[in-house]
C-alpha atoms as a PDB file:
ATOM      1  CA  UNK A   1       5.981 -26.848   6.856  1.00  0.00           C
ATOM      2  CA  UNK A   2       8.441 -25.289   9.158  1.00  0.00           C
ATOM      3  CA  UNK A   3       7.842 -23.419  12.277  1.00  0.00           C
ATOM      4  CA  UNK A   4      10.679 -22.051  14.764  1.00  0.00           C
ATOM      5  CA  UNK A   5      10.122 -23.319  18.071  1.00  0.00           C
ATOM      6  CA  UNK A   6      10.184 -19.451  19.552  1.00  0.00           C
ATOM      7  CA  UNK A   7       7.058 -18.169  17.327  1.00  0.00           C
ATOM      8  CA  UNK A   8       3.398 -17.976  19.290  1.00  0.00           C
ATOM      9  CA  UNK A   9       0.448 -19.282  17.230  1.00  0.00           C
ATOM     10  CA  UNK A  10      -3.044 -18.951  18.986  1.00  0.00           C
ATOM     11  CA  UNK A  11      -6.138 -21.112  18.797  1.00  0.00           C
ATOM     12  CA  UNK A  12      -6.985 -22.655  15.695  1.00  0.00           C
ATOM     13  CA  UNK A  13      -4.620 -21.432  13.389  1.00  0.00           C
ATOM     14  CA  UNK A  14      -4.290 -23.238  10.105  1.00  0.00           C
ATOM     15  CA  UNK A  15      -1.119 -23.388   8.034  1.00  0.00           C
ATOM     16  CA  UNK A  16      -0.244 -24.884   4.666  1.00  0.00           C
ATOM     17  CA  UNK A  17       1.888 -27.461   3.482  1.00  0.00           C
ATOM     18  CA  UNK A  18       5.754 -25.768   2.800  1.00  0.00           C
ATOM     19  CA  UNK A  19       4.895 -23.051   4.858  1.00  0.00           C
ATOM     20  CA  UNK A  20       7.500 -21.364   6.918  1.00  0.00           C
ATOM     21  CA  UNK A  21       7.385 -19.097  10.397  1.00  0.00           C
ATOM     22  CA  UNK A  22      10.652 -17.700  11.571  1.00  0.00           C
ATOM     23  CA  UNK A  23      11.159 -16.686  14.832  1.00  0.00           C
ATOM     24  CA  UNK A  24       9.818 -14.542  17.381  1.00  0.00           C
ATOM     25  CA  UNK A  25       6.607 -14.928  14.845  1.00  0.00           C
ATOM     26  CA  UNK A  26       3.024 -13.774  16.556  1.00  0.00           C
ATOM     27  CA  UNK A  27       0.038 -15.480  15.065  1.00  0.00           C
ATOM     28  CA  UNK A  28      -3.227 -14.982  16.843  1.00  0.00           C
ATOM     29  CA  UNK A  29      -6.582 -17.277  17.090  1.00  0.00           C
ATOM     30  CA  UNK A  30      -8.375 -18.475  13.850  1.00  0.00           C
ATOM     31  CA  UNK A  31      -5.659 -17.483  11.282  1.00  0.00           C
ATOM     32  CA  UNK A  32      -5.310 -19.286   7.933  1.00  0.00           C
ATOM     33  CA  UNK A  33      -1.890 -19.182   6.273  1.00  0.00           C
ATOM     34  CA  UNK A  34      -1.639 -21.011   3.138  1.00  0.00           C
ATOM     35  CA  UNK A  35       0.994 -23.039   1.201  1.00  0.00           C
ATOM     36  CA  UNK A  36       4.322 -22.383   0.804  1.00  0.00           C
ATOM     37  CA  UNK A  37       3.881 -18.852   2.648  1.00  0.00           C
ATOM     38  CA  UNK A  38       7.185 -17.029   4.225  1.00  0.00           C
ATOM     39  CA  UNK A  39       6.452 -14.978   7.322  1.00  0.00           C
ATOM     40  CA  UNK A  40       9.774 -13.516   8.293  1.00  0.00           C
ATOM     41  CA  UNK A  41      10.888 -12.888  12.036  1.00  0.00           C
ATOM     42  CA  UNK A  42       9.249 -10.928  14.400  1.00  0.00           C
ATOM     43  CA  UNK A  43       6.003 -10.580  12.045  1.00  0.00           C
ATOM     44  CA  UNK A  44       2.712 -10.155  14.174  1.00  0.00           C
ATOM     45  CA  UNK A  45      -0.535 -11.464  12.180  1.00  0.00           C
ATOM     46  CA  UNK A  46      -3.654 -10.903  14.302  1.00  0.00           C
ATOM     47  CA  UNK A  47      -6.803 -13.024  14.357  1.00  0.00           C
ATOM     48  CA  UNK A  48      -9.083 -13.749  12.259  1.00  0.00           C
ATOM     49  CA  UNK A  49      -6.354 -12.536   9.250  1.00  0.00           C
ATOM     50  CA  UNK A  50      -5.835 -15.053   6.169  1.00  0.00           C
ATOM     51  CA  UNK A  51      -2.481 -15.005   4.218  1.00  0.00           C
ATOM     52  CA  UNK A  52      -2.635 -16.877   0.672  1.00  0.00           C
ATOM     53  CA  UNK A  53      -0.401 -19.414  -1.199  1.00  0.00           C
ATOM     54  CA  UNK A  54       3.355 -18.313  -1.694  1.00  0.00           C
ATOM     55  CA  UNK A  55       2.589 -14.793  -0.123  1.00  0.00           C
ATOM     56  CA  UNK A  56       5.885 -13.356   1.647  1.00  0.00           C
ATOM     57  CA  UNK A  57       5.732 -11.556   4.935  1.00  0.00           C
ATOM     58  CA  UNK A  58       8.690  -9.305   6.804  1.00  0.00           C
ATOM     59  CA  UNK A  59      10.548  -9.054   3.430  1.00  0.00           C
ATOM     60  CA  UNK A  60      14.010  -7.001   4.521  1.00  0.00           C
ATOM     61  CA  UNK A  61      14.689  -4.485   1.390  1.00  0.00           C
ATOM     62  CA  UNK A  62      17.716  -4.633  -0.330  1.00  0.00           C
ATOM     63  CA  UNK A  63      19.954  -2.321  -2.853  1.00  0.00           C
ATOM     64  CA  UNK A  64      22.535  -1.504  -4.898  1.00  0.00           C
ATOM     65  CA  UNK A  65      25.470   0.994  -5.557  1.00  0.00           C
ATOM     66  CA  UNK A  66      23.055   2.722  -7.680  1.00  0.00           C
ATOM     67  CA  UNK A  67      20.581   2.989  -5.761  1.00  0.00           C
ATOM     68  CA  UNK A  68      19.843   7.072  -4.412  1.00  0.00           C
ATOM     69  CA  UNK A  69      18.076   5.658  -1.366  1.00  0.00           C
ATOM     70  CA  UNK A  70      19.693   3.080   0.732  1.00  0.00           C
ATOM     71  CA  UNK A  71      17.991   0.392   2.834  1.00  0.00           C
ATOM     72  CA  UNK A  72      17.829   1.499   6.318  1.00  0.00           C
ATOM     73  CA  UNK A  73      19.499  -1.517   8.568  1.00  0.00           C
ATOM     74  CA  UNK A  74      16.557  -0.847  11.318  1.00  0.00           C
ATOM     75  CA  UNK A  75      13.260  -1.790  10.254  1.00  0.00           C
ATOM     76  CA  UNK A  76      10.482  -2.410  12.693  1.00  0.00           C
ATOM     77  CA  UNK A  77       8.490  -5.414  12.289  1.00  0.00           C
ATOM     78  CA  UNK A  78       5.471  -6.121   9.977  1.00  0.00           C
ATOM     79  CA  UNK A  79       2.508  -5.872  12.035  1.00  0.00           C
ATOM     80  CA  UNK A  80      -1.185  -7.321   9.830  1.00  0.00           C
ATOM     81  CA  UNK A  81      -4.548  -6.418  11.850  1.00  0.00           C
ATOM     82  CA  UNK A  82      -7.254  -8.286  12.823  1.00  0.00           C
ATOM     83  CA  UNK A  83      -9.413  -9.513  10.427  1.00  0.00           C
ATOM     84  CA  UNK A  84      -6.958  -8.773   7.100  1.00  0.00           C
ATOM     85  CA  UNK A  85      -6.905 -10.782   4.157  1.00  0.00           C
ATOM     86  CA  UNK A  86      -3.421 -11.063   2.255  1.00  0.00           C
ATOM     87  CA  UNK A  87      -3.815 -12.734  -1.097  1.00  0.00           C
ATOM     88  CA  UNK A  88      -1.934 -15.063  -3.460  1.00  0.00           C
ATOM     89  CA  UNK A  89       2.289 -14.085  -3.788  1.00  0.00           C
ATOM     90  CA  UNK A  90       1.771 -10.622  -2.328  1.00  0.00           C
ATOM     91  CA  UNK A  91       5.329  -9.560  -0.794  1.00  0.00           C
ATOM     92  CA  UNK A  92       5.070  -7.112   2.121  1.00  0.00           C
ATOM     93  CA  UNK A  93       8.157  -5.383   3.820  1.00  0.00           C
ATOM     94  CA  UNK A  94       9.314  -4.931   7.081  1.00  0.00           C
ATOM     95  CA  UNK A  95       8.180  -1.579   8.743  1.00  0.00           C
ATOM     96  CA  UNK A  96       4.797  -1.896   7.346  1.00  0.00           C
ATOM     97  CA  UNK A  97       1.534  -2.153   9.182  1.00  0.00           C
ATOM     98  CA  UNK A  98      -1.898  -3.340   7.597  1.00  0.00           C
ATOM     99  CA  UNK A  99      -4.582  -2.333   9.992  1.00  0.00           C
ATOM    100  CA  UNK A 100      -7.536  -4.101  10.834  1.00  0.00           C
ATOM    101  CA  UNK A 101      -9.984  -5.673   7.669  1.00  0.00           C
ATOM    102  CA  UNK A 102      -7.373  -4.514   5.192  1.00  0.00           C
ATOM    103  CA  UNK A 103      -7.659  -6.463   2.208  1.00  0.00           C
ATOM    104  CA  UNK A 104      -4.151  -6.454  -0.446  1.00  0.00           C
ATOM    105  CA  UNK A 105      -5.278  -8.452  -3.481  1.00  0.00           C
ATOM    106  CA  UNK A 106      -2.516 -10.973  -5.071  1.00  0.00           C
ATOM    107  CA  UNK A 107       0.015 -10.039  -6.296  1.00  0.00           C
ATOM    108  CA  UNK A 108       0.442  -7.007  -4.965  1.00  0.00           C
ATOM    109  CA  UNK A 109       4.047  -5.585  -3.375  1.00  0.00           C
ATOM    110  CA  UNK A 110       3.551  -3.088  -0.135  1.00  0.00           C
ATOM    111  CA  UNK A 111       6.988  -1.670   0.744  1.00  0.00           C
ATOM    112  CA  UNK A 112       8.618  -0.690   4.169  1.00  0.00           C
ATOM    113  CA  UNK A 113       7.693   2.755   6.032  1.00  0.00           C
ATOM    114  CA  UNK A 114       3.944   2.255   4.931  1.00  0.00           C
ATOM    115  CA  UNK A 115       1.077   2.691   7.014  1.00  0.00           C
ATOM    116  CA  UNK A 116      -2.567   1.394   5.639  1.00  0.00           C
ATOM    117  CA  UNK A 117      -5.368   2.270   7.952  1.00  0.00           C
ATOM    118  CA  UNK A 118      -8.359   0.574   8.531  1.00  0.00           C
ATOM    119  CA  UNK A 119     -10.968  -1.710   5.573  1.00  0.00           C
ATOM    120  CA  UNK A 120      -8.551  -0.554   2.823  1.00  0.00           C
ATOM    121  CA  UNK A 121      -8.192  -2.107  -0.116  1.00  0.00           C
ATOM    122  CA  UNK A 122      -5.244  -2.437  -2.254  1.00  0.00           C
ATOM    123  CA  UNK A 123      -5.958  -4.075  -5.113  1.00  0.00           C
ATOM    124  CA  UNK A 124      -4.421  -7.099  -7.527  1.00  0.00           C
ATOM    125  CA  UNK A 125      -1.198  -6.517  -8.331  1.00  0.00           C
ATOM    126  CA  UNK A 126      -0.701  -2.576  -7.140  1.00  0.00           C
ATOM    127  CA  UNK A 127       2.480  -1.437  -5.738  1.00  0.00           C
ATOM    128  CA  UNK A 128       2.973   0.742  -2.957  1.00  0.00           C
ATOM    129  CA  UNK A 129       6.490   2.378  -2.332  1.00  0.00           C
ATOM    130  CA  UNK A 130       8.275   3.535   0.968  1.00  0.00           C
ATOM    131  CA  UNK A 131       7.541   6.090   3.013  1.00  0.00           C
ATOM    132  CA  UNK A 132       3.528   6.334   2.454  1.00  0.00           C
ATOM    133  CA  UNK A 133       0.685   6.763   4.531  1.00  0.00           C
ATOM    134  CA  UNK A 134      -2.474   5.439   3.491  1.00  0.00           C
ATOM    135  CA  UNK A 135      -5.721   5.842   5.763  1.00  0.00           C
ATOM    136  CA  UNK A 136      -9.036   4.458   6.504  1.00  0.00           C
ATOM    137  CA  UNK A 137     -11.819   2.907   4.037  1.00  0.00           C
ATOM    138  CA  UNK A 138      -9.464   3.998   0.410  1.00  0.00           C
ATOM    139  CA  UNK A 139      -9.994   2.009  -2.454  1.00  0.00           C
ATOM    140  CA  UNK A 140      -6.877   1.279  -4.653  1.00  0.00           C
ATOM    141  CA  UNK A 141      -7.855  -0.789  -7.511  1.00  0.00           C
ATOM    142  CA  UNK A 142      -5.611  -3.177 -10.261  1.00  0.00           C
ATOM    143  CA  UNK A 143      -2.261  -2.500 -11.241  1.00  0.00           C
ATOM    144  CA  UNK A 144      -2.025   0.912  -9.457  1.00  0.00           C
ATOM    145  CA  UNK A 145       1.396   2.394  -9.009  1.00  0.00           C
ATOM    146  CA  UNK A 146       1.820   4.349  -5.688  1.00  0.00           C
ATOM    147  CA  UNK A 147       4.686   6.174  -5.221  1.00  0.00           C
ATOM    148  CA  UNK A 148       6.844   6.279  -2.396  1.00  0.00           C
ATOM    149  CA  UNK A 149       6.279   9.911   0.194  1.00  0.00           C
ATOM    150  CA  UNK A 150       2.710  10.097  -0.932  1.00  0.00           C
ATOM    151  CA  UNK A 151      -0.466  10.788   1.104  1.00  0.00           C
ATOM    152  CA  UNK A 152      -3.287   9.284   1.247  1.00  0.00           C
ATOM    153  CA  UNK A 153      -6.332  10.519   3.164  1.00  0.00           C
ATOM    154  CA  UNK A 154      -9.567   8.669   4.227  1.00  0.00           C
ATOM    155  CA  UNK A 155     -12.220   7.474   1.678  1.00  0.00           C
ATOM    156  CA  UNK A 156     -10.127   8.060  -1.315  1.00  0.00           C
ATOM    157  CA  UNK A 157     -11.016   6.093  -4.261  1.00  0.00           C
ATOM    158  CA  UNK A 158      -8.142   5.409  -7.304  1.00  0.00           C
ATOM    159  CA  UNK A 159      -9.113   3.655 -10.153  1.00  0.00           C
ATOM    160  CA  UNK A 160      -7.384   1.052 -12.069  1.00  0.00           C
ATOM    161  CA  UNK A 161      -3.835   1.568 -13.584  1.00  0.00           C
ATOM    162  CA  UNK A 162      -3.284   5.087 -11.742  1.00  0.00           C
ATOM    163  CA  UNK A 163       0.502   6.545 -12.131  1.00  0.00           C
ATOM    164  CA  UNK A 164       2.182   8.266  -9.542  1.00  0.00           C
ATOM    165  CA  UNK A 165       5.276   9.959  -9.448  1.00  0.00           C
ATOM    166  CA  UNK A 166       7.231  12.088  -6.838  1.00  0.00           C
ATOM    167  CA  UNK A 167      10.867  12.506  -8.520  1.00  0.00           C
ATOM    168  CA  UNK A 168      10.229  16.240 -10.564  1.00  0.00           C
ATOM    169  CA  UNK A 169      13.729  15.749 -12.458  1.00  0.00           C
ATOM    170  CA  UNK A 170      13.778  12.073 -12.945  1.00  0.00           C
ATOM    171  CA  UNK A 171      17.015  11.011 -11.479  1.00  0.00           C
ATOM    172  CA  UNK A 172      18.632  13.655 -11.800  1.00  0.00           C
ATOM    173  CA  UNK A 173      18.699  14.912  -8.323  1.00  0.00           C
ATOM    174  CA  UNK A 174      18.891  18.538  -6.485  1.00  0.00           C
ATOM    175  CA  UNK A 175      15.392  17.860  -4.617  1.00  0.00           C
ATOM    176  CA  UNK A 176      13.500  15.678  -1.961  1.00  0.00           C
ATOM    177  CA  UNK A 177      11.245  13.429  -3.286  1.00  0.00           C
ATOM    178  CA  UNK A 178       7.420  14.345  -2.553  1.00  0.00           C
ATOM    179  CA  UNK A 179       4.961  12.034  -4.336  1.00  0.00           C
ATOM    180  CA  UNK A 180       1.471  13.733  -4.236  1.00  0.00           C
ATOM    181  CA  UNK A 181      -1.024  14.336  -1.565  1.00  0.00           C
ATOM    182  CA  UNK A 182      -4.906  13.475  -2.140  1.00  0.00           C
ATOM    183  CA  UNK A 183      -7.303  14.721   0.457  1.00  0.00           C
ATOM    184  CA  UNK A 184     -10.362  13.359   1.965  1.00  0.00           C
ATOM    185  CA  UNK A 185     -12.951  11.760  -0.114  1.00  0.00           C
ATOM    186  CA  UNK A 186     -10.979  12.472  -3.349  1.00  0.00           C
ATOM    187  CA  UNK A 187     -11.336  10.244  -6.613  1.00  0.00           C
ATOM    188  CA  UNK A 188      -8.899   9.453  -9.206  1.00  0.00           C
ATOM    189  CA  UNK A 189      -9.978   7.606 -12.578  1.00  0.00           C
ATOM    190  CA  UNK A 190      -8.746   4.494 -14.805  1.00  0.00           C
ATOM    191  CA  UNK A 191      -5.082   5.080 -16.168  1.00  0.00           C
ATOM    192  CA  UNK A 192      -4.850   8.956 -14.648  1.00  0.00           C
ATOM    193  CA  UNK A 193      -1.429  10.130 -14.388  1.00  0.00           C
ATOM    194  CA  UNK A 194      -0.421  12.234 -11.092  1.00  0.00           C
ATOM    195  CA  UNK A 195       3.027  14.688 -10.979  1.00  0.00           C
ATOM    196  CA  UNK A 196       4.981  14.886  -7.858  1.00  0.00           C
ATOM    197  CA  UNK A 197       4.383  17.300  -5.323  1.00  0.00           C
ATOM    198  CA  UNK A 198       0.608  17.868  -6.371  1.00  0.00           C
ATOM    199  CA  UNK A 199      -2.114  18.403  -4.426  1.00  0.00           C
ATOM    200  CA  UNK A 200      -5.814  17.071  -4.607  1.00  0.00           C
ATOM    201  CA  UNK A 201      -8.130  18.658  -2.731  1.00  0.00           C
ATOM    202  CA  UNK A 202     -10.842  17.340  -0.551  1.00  0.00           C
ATOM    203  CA  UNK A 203     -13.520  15.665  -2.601  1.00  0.00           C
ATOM    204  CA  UNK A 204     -12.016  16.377  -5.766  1.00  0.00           C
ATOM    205  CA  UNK A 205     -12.442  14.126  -9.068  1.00  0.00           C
ATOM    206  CA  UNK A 206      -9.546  13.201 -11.668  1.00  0.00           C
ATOM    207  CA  UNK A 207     -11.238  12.070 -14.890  1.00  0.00           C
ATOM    208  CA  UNK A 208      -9.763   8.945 -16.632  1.00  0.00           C
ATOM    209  CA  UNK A 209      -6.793   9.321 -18.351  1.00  0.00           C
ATOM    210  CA  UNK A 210      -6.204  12.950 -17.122  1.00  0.00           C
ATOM    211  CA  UNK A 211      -2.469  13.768 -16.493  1.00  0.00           C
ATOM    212  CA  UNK A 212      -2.402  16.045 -13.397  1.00  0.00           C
ATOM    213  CA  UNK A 213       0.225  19.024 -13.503  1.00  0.00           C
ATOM    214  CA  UNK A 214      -0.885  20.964 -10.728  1.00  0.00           C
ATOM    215  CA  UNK A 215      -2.580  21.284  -7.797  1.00  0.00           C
ATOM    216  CA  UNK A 216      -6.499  20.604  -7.531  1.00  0.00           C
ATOM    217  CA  UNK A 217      -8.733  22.926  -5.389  1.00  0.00           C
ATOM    218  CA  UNK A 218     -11.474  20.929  -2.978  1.00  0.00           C
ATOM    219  CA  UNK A 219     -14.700  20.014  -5.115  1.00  0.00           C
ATOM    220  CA  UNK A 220     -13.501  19.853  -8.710  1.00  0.00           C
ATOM    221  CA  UNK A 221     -13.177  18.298 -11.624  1.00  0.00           C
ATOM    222  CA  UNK A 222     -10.206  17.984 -13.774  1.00  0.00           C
ATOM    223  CA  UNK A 223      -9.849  16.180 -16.821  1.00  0.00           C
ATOM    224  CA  UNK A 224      -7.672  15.813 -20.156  1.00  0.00           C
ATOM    225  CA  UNK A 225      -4.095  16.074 -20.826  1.00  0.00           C
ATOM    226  CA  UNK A 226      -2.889  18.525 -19.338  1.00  0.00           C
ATOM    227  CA  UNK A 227      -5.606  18.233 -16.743  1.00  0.00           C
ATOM    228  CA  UNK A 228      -7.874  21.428 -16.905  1.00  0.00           C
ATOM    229  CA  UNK A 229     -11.297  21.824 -14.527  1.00  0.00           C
ATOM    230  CA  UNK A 230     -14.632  21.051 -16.150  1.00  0.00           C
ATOM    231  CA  UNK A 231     -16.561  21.610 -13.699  1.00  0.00           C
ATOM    232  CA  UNK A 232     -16.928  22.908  -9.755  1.00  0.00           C
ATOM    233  CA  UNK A 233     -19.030  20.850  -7.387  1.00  0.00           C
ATOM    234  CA  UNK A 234     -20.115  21.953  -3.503  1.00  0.00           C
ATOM    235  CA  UNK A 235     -18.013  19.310  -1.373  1.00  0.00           C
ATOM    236  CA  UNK A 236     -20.916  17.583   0.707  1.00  0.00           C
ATOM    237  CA  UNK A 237     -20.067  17.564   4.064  1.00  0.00           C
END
């Protein structure tokens, strides 16, 4: 275990054998952080949070000549609520913050420019990409792929193995990026695939395995490949 002589660790903080905390670290009271865990400089974890075994925190982004989208060489630090539970060798970027009672299942990879509000979950080894907002009480279960400029409102719930996608012409370039928005309440099934730039409305429902080619008015059901509507249901409110 190594800890820079600069980083602040409140009351009854626990920390694992190989761990390391950089500097200018904040750690608040009753904080587990387990073995062989990174937390990068400048990273504020606040109390009550647990980080698990080999989990890296304040990861900088890097790139290549190839690359479309360079790493920005400002990032803000990684700020973790109170109460959040990180899991086994999670890596989570710089310019993210995890608000209070998030949970991020192992494995998983949160990029930088993402926001996650409040008792979210994002599940066992999901993916989230730059540049996404993610809000209060969503579920997003195993192995999802998020894309990066995507919205996600309150109470959403994605199923399992979800596909997102925000690049219309695949690399070939000519247009911003826009992964798609999903309102309020929404709910996406198992293995559903979602184009860029679509729309779901508020308390909408993707069946499993749809593929999702355009928008989705508030209330209905889509389902199939392409996704058509079965169905229209009153939103409750």
């Amino acid at each position: 275990m190594w800890i820079d002589p600069s980083a602040s660790l409140g009351s009854h903080v626990s920390i694992g054998r190989h761990a390391v905390i950089e500097s200018g670290v904040t750690i608040g009271d009753n904080v587990a952080i387990g073995y062989g865990a990174i937390v990068r400089s400048g990273t504020t974890i606040g109390s009550g949070a647990s980080i698990g075994d080999l989990t890296v925190l304040g990861r900088r982004p890097t790139g290549n000549r190839k690359k479309a989208v360079k790493p920005p060489s400002q990032l803000s630090p990684l700020v973790i609520g109170d109460g959040a539970s990180i899991g086994c060798n999670c890596v989570i970027y710089l310019g993210v913050s995890l608000g209070a009672d998030v949970l991020v299942g192992d494995l998983a990879s949160i990029r930088e420019f993402v926001s996650v509000g409040e008792s979210t979950i994002v599940g066992r080894n999901a993916v989230v990409e730059p540049h996404t907002a993610i809000g209060r009480f969503v579920t997003i279960q195993t192995s999802c792929y998020i894309t990066s400029n995507m919205l996600i409102e309150d109470d959403v719930f994605i199923g399992p193995c979800c596909s997102t996608s925000n690049d219309k012409y695949m690399g070939s370039g000519g247009e911003a990026h826009q992964g798609p928005i999903i309102r309020r309440g929404a709910k996406i099934g198992n293995n559903a695939t979602l184009l860029p730039g679509i729309r779901i409305g508020e308390g909408a429902v993707v069946g499993a395995g749809a593929v999702i080619t355009r928008d989705i008015p508030p209330g209905c059901t889509y389902v199939g490949n392409p996704g058509r509507p079965l169905t229209d249901r009153k939103v409750k409110g």
